[in-house]
C-alpha atoms as a PDB file:
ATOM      1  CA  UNK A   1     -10.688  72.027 -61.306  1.00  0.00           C
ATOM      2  CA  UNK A   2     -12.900  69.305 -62.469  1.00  0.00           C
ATOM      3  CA  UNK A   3     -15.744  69.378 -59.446  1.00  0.00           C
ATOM      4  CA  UNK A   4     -18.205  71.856 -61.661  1.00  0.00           C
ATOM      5  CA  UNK A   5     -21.628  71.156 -60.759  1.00  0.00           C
ATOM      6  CA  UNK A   6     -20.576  69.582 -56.842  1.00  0.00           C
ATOM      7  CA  UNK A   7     -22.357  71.638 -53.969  1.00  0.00           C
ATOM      8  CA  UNK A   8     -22.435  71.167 -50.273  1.00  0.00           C
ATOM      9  CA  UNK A   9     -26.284  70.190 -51.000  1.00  0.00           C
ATOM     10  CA  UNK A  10     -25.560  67.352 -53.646  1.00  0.00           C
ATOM     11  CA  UNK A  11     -22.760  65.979 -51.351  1.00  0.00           C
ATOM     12  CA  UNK A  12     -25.473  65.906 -48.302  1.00  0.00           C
ATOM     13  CA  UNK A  13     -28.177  64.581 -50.113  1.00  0.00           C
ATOM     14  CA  UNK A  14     -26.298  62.120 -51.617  1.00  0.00           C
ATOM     15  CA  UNK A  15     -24.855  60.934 -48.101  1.00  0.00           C
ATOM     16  CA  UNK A  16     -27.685  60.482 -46.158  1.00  0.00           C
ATOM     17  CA  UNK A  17     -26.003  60.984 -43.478  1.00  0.00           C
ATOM     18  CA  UNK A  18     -27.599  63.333 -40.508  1.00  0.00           C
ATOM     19  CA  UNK A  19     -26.046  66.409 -38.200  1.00  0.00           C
ATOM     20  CA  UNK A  20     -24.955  64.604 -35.248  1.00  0.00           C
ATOM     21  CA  UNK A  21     -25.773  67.276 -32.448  1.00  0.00           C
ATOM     22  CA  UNK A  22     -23.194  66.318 -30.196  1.00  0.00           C
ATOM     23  CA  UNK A  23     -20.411  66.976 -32.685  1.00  0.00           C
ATOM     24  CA  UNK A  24     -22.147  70.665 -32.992  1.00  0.00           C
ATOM     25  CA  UNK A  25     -22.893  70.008 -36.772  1.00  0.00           C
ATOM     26  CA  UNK A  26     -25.041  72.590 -38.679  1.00  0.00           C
ATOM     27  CA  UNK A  27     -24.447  72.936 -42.310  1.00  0.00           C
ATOM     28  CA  UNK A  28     -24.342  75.734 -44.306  1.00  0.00           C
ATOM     29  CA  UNK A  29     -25.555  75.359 -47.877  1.00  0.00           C
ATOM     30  CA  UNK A  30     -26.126  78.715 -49.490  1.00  0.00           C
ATOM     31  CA  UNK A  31     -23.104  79.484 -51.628  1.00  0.00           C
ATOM     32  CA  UNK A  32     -23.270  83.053 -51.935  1.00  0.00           C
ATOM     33  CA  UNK A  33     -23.399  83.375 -47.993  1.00  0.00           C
ATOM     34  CA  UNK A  34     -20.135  80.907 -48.162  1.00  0.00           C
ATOM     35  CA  UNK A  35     -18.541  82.933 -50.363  1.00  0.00           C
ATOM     36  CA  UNK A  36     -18.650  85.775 -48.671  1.00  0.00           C
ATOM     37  CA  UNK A  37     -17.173  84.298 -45.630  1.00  0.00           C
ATOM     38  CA  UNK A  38     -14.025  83.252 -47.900  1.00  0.00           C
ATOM     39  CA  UNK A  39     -13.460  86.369 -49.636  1.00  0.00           C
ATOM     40  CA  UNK A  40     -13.340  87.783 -46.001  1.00  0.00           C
ATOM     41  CA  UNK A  41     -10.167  86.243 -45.515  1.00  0.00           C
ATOM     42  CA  UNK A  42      -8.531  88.011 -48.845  1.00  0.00           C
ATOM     43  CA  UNK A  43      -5.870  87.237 -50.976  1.00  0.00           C
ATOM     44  CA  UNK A  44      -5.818  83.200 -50.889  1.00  0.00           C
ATOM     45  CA  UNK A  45      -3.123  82.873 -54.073  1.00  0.00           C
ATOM     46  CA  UNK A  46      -1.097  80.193 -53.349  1.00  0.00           C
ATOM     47  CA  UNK A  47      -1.686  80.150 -49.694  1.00  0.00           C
ATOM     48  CA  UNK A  48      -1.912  76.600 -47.367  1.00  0.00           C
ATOM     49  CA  UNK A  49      -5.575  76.868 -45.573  1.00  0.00           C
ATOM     50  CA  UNK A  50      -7.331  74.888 -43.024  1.00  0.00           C
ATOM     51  CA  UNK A  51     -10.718  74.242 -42.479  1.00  0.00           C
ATOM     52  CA  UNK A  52     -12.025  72.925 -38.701  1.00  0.00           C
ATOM     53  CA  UNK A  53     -15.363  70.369 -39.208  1.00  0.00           C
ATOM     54  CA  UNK A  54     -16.026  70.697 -43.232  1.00  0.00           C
ATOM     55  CA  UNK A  55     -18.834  68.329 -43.182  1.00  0.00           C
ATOM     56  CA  UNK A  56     -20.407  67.719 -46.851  1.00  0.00           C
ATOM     57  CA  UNK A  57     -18.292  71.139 -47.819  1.00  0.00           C
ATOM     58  CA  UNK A  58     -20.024  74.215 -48.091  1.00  0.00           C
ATOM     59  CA  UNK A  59     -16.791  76.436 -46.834  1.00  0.00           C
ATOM     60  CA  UNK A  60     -14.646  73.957 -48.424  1.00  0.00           C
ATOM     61  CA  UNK A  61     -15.950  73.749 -52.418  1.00  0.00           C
ATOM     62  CA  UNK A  62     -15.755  77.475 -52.398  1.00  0.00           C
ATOM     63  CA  UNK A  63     -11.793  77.392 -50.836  1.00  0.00           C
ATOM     64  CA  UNK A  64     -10.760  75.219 -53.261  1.00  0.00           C
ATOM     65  CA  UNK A  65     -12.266  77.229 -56.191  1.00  0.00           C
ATOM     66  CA  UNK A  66      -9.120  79.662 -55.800  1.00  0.00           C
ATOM     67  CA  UNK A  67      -5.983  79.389 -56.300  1.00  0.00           C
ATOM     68  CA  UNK A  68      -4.788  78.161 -52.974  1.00  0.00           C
ATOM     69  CA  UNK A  69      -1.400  75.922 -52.855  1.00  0.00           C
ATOM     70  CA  UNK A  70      -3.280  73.655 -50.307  1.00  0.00           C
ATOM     71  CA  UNK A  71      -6.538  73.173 -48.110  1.00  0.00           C
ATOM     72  CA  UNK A  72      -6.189  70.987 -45.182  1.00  0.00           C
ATOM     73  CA  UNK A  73      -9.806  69.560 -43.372  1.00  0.00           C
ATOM     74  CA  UNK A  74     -10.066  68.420 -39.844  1.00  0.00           C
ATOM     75  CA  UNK A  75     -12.549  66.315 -39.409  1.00  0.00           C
ATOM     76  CA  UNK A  76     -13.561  64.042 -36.503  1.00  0.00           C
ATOM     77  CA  UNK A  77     -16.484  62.298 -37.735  1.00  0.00           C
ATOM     78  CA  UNK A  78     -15.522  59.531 -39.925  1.00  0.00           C
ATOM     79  CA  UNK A  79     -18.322  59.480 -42.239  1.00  0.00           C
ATOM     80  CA  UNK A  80     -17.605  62.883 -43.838  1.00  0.00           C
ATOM     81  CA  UNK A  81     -13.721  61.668 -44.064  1.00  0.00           C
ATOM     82  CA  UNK A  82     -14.656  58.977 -46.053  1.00  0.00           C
ATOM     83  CA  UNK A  83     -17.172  61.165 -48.344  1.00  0.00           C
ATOM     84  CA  UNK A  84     -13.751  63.824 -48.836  1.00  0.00           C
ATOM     85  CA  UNK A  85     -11.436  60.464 -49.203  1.00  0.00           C
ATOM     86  CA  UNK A  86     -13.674  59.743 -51.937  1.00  0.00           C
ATOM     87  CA  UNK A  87     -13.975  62.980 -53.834  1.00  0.00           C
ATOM     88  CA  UNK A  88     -10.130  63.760 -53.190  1.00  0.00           C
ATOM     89  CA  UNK A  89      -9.177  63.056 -56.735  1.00  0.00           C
ATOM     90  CA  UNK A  90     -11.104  65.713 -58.391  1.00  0.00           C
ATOM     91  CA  UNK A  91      -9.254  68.452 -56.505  1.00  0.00           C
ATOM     92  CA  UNK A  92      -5.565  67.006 -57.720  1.00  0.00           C
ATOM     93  CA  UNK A  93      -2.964  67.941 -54.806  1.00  0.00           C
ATOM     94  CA  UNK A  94      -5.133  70.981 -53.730  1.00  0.00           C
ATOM     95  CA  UNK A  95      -6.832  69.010 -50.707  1.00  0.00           C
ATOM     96  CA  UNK A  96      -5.550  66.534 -48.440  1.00  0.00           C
ATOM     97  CA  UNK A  97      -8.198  65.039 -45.255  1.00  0.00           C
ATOM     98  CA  UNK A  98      -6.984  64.327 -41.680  1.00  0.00           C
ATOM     99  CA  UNK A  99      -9.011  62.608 -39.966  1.00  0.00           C
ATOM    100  CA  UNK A 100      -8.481  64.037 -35.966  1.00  0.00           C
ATOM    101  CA  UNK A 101     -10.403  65.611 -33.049  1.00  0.00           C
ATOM    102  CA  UNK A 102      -9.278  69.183 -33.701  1.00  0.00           C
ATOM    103  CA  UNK A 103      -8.567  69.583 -30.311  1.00  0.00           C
ATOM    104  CA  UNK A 104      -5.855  67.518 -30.376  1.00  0.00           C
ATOM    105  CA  UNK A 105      -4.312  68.076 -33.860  1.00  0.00           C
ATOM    106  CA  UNK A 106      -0.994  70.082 -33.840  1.00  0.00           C
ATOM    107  CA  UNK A 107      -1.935  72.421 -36.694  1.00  0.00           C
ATOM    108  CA  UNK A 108       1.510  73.764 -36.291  1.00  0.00           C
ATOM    109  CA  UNK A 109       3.002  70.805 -38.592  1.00  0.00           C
ATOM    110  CA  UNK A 110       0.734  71.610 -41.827  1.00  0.00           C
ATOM    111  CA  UNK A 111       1.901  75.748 -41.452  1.00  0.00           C
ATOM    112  CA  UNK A 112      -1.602  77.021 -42.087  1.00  0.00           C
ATOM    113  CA  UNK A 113      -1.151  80.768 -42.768  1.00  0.00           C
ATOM    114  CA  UNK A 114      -5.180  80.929 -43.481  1.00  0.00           C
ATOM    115  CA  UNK A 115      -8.027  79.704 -41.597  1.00  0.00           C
ATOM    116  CA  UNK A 116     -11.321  79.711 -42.654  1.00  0.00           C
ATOM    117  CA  UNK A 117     -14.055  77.692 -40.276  1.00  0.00           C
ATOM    118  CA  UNK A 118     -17.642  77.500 -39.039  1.00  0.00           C
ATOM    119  CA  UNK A 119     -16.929  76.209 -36.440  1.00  0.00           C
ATOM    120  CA  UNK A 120     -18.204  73.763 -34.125  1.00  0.00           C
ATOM    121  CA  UNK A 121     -20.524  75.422 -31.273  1.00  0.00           C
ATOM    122  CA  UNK A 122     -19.320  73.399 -28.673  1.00  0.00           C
ATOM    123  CA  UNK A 123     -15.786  73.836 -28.425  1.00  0.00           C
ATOM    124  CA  UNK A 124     -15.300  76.783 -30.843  1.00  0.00           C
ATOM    125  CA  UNK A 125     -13.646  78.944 -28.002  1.00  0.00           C
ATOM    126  CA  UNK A 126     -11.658  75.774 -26.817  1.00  0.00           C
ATOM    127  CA  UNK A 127     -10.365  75.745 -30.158  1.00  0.00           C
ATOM    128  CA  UNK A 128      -9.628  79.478 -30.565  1.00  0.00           C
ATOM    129  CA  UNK A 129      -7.618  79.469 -26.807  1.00  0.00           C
ATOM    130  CA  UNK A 130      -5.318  76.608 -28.744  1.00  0.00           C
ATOM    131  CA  UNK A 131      -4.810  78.797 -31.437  1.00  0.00           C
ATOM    132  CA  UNK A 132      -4.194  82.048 -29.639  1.00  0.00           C
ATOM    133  CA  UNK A 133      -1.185  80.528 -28.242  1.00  0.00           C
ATOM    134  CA  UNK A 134       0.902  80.977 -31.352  1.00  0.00           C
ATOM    135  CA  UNK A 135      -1.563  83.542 -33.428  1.00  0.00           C
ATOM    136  CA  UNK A 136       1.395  85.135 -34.696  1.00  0.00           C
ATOM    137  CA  UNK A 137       2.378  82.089 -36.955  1.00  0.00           C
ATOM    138  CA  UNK A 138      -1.150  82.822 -38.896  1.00  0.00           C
ATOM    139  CA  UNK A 139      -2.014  85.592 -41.362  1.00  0.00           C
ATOM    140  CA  UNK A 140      -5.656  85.550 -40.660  1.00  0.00           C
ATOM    141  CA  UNK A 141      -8.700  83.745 -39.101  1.00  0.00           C
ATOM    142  CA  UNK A 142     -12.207  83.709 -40.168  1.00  0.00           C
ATOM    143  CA  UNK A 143     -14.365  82.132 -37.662  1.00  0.00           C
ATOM    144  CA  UNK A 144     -17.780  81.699 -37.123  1.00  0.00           C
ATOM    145  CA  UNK A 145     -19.085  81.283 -33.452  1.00  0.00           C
ATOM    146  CA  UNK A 146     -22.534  81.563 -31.933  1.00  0.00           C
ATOM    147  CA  UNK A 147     -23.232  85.199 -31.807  1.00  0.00           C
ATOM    148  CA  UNK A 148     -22.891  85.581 -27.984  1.00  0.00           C
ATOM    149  CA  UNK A 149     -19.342  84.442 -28.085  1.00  0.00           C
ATOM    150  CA  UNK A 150     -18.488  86.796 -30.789  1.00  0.00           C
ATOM    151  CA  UNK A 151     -19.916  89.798 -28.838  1.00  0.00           C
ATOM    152  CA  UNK A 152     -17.316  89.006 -25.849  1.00  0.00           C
ATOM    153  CA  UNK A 153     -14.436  88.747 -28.601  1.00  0.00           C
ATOM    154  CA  UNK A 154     -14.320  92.339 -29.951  1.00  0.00           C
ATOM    155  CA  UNK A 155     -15.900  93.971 -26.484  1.00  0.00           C
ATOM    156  CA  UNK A 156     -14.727  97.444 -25.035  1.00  0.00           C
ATOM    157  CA  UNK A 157     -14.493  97.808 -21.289  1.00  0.00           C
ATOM    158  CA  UNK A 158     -17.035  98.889 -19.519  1.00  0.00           C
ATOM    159  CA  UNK A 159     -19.750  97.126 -21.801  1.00  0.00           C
ATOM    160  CA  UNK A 160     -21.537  93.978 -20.806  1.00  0.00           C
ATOM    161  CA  UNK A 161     -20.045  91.372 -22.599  1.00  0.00           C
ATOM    162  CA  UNK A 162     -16.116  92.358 -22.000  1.00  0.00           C
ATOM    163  CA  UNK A 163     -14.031  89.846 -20.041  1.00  0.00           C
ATOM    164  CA  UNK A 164     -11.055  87.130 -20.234  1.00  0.00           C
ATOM    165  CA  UNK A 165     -12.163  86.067 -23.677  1.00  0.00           C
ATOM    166  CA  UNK A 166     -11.957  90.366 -24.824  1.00  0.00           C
ATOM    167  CA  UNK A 167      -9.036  90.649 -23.930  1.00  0.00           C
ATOM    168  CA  UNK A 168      -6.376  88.031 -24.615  1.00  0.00           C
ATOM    169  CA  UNK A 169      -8.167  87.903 -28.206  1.00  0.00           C
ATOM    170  CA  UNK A 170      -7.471  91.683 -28.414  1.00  0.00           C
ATOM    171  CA  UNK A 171      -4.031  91.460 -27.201  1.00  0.00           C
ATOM    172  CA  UNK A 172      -3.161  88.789 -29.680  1.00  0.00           C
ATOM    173  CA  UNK A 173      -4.985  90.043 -32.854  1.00  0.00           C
ATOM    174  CA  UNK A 174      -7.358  92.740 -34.223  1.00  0.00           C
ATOM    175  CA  UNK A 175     -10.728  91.302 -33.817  1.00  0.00           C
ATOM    176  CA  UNK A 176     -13.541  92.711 -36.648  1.00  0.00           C
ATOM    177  CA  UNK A 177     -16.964  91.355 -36.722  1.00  0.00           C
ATOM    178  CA  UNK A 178     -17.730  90.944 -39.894  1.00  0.00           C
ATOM    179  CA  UNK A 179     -21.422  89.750 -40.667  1.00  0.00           C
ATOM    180  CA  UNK A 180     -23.883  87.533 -38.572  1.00  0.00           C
ATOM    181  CA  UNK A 181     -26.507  84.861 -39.847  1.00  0.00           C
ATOM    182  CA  UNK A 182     -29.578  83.737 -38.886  1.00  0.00           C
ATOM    183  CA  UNK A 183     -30.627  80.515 -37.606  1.00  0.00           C
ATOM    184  CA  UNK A 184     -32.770  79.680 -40.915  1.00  0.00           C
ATOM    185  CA  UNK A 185     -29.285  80.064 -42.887  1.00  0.00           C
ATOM    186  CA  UNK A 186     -28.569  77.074 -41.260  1.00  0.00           C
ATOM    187  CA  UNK A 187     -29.492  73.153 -41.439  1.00  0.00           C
ATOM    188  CA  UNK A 188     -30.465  72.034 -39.230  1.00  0.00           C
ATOM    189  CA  UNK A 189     -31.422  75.395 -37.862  1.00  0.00           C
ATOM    190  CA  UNK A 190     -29.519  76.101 -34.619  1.00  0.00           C
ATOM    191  CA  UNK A 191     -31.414  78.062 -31.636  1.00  0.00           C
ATOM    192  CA  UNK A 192     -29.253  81.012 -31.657  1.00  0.00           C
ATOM    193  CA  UNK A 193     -27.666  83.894 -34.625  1.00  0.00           C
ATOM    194  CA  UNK A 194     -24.446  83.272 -35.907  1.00  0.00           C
ATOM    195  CA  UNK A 195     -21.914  85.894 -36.240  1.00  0.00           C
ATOM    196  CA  UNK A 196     -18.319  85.518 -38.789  1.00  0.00           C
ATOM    197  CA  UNK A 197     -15.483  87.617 -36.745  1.00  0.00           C
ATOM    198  CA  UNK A 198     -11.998  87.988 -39.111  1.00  0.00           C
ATOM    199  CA  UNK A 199      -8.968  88.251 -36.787  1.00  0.00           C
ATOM    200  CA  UNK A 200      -5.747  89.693 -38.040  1.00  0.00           C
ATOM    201  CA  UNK A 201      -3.028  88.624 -35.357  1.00  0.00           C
ATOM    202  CA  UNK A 202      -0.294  90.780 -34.045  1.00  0.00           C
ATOM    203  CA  UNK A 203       3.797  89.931 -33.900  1.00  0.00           C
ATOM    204  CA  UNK A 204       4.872  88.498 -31.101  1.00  0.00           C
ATOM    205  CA  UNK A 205       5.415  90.532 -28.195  1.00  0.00           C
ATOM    206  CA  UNK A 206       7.917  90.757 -24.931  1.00  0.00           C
ATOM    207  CA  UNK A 207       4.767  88.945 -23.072  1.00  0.00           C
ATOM    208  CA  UNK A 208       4.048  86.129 -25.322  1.00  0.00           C
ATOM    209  CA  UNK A 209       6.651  84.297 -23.491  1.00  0.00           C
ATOM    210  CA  UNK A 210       4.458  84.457 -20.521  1.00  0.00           C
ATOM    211  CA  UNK A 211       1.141  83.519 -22.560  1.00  0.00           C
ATOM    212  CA  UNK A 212      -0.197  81.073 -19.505  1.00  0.00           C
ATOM    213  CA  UNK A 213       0.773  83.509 -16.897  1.00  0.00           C
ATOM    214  CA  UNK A 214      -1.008  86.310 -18.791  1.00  0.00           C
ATOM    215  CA  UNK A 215      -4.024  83.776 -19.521  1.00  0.00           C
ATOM    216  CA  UNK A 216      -4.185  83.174 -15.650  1.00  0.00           C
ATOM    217  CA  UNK A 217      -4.224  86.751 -14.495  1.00  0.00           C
ATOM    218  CA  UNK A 218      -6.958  88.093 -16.611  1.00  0.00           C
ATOM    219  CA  UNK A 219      -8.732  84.891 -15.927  1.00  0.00           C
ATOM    220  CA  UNK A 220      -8.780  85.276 -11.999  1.00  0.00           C
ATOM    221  CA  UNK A 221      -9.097  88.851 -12.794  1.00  0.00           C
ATOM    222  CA  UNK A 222     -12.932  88.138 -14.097  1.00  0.00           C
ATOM    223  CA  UNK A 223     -13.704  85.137 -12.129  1.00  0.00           C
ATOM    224  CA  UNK A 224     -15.695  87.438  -9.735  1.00  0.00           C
ATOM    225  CA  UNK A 225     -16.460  90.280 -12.046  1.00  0.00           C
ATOM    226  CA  UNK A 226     -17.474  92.747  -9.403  1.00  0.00           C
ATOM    227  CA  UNK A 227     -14.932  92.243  -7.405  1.00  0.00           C
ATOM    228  CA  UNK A 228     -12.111  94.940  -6.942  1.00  0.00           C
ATOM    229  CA  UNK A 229      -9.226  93.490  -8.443  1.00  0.00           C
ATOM    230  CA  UNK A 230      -6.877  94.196  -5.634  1.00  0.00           C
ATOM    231  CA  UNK A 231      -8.411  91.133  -4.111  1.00  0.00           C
ATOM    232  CA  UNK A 232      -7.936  88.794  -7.267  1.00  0.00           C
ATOM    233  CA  UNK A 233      -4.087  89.698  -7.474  1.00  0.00           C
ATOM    234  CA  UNK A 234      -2.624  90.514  -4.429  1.00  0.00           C
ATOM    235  CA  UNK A 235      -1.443  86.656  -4.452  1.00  0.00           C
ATOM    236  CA  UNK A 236       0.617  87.542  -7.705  1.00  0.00           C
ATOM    237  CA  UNK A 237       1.593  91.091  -6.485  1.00  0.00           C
ATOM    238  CA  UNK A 238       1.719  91.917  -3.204  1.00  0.00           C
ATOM    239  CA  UNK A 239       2.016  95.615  -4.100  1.00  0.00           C
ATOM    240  CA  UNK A 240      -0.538  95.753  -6.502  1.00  0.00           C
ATOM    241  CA  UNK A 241      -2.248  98.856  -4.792  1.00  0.00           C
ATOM    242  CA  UNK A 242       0.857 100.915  -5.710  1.00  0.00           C
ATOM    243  CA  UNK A 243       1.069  98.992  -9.501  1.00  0.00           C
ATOM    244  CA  UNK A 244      -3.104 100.257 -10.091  1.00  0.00           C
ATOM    245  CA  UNK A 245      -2.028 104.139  -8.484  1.00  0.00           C
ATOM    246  CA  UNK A 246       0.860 104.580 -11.204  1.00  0.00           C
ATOM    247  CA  UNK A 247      -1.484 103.432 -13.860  1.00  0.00           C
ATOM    248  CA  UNK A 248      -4.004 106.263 -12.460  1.00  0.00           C
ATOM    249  CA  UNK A 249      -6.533 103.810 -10.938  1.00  0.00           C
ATOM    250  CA  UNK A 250      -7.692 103.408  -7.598  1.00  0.00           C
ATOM    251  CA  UNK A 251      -7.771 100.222  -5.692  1.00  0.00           C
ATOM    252  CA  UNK A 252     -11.283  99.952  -6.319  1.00  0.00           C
ATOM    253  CA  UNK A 253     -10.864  99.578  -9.986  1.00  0.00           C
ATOM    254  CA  UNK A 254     -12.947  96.151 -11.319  1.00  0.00           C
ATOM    255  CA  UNK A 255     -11.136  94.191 -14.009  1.00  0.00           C
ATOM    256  CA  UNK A 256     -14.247  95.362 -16.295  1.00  0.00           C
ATOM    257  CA  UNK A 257     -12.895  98.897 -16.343  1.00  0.00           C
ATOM    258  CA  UNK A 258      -9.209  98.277 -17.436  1.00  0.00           C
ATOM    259  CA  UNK A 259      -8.268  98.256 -21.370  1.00  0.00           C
ATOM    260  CA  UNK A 260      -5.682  95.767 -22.991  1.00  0.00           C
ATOM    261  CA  UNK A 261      -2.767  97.473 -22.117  1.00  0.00           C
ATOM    262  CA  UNK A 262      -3.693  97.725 -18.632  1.00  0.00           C
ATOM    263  CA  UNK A 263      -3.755  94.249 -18.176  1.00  0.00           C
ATOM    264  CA  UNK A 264      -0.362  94.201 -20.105  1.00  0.00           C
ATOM    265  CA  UNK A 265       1.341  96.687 -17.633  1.00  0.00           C
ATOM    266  CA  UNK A 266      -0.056  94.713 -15.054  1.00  0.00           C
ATOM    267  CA  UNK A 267       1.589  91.327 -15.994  1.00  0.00           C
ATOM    268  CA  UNK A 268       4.813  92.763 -16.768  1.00  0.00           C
ATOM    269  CA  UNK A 269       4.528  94.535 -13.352  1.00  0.00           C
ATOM    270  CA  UNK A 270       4.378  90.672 -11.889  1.00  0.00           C
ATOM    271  CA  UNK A 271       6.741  89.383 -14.568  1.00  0.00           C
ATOM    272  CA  UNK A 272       9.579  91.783 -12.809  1.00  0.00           C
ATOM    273  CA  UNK A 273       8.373  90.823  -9.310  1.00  0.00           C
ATOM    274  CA  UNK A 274       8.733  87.124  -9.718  1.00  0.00           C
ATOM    275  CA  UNK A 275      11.914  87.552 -11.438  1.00  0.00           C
ATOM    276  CA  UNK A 276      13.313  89.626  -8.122  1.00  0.00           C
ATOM    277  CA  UNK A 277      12.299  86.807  -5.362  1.00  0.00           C
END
């Protein structure tokens, strides 16, 4: 590939640039903990990837050592697009830089069917809401977030850190944890672990249609999490005792005791209410 020799370290070093806090940079250099985070994601043979954030490339120079038919980096700070701008030529056509705030870029034009990120702390679930929209159009995700954010991705009811981010991640994908890392993996050293979660998304479904609907439900669902939920829907359902009673629940079930599919029978429920008015 013609970049033997290259590391995320020599990249850095040669830069002298610093990790801008406010852009939530912390580099990873270690390239066997790198590479385990990309083999998580699988086959990668002739697959289009995107990265979120690459900075000097420790996720990055171990994507493009497979045979991928294209890695795309998002990168907002403009110092680390001109460092990949420069360095673009020893990958061939296998990498291409846009420089964007990742919040904004439409993803959807590039087709990524593979994404592979650590991802910025400070808007990593921002980021993973955008996606969630159209999961279905990925293969699979490998993620890193701060380790308390993970823990509410792949939570079971009834456990402390289950809520809105549990369950429209588990409704659009199979969430695994995979591995988490320690602070001194990092540089600089951020204050909390680090956990990599691999999501596998699901088809689309009959309620995909009503994503922001469903989104808004389970949201006001947990805004008061010990509050029954009779109280957080009865403005969606007005018969929402009856709706809890068929499923088997009593109307002083708490949106921390009802699974996925739960929530799912209770959206459809005010999917076929709105649709009678």
């Amino acid at each position: 590939m013609g970049f033997k020799g290259i590391t995320a370290k020599s990249i850095y070093n040669n830069s002298n640039f610093f990790a801008k806090k406010n852009f939530g940079q912390n580099f990873l250099f270690d390239e066997k903990i790198n590479n385990k985070i990309v083999t998580t994601a699988g086959d990668l043979n002739n697959k289009v990837v995107m990265e979120i954030g690459p900075g000097p490339g420790g996720l990055t120079l171990e994507i493009l050592k497979y045979s991928i038919k294209k890695l795309y980096i998002v990168e907002y700070d403009l110092r680390w697009v001109e460092v990949w701008n420069n360095l673009k030529h020893l990958f061939l056509d296998k990498l291409e830089i846009i420089h964007c705030d990742a919040l904004k870029f439409n993803e959807l034009i590039i087709s990524p069917q593979i994404i592979i990120s650590n991802l910025p702390y400070n808007i990593s679930t921002q980021l993973l809401f955008k996606w969630l929209r159209n999961f279905d159009r990925y293969e699979t995700l490998v993620l890193m977030f701060q380790k308390e954010v993970a823990d509410r991705l792949y939570a079971k009811p009834n456990t402390k850190f289950y809520g809105k981010l549990s369950v429209i991640s588990q409704w659009k994908s199979k969430v695994r944890k995979m591995f988490d890392l320690e602070p001194g993996s990092f540089f600089p050293s951020p204050k909390v672990r680090s956990t990599v979660v691999k999501f596998q998304p699901y088809i689309k479904d009959e309620l995909d249609k009503d994503f922001d609907l469903f989104l808004k439900i389970v949201g006001d669902s947990f805004l008061h999490k010990r509050k029954i939920i009779v109280k957080s829907l009865r403005e969606y359902i007005p018969n929402i005792e009856n709706i809890l009673n068929n499923m088997g629940y009593s109307k002083l079930i708490r949106a921390e005791e009802l699974s996925i599919n739960d929530f799912k029978t209770i959206v459809k429920a005010v999917v076929i209410h709105r649709n009678l008015l």
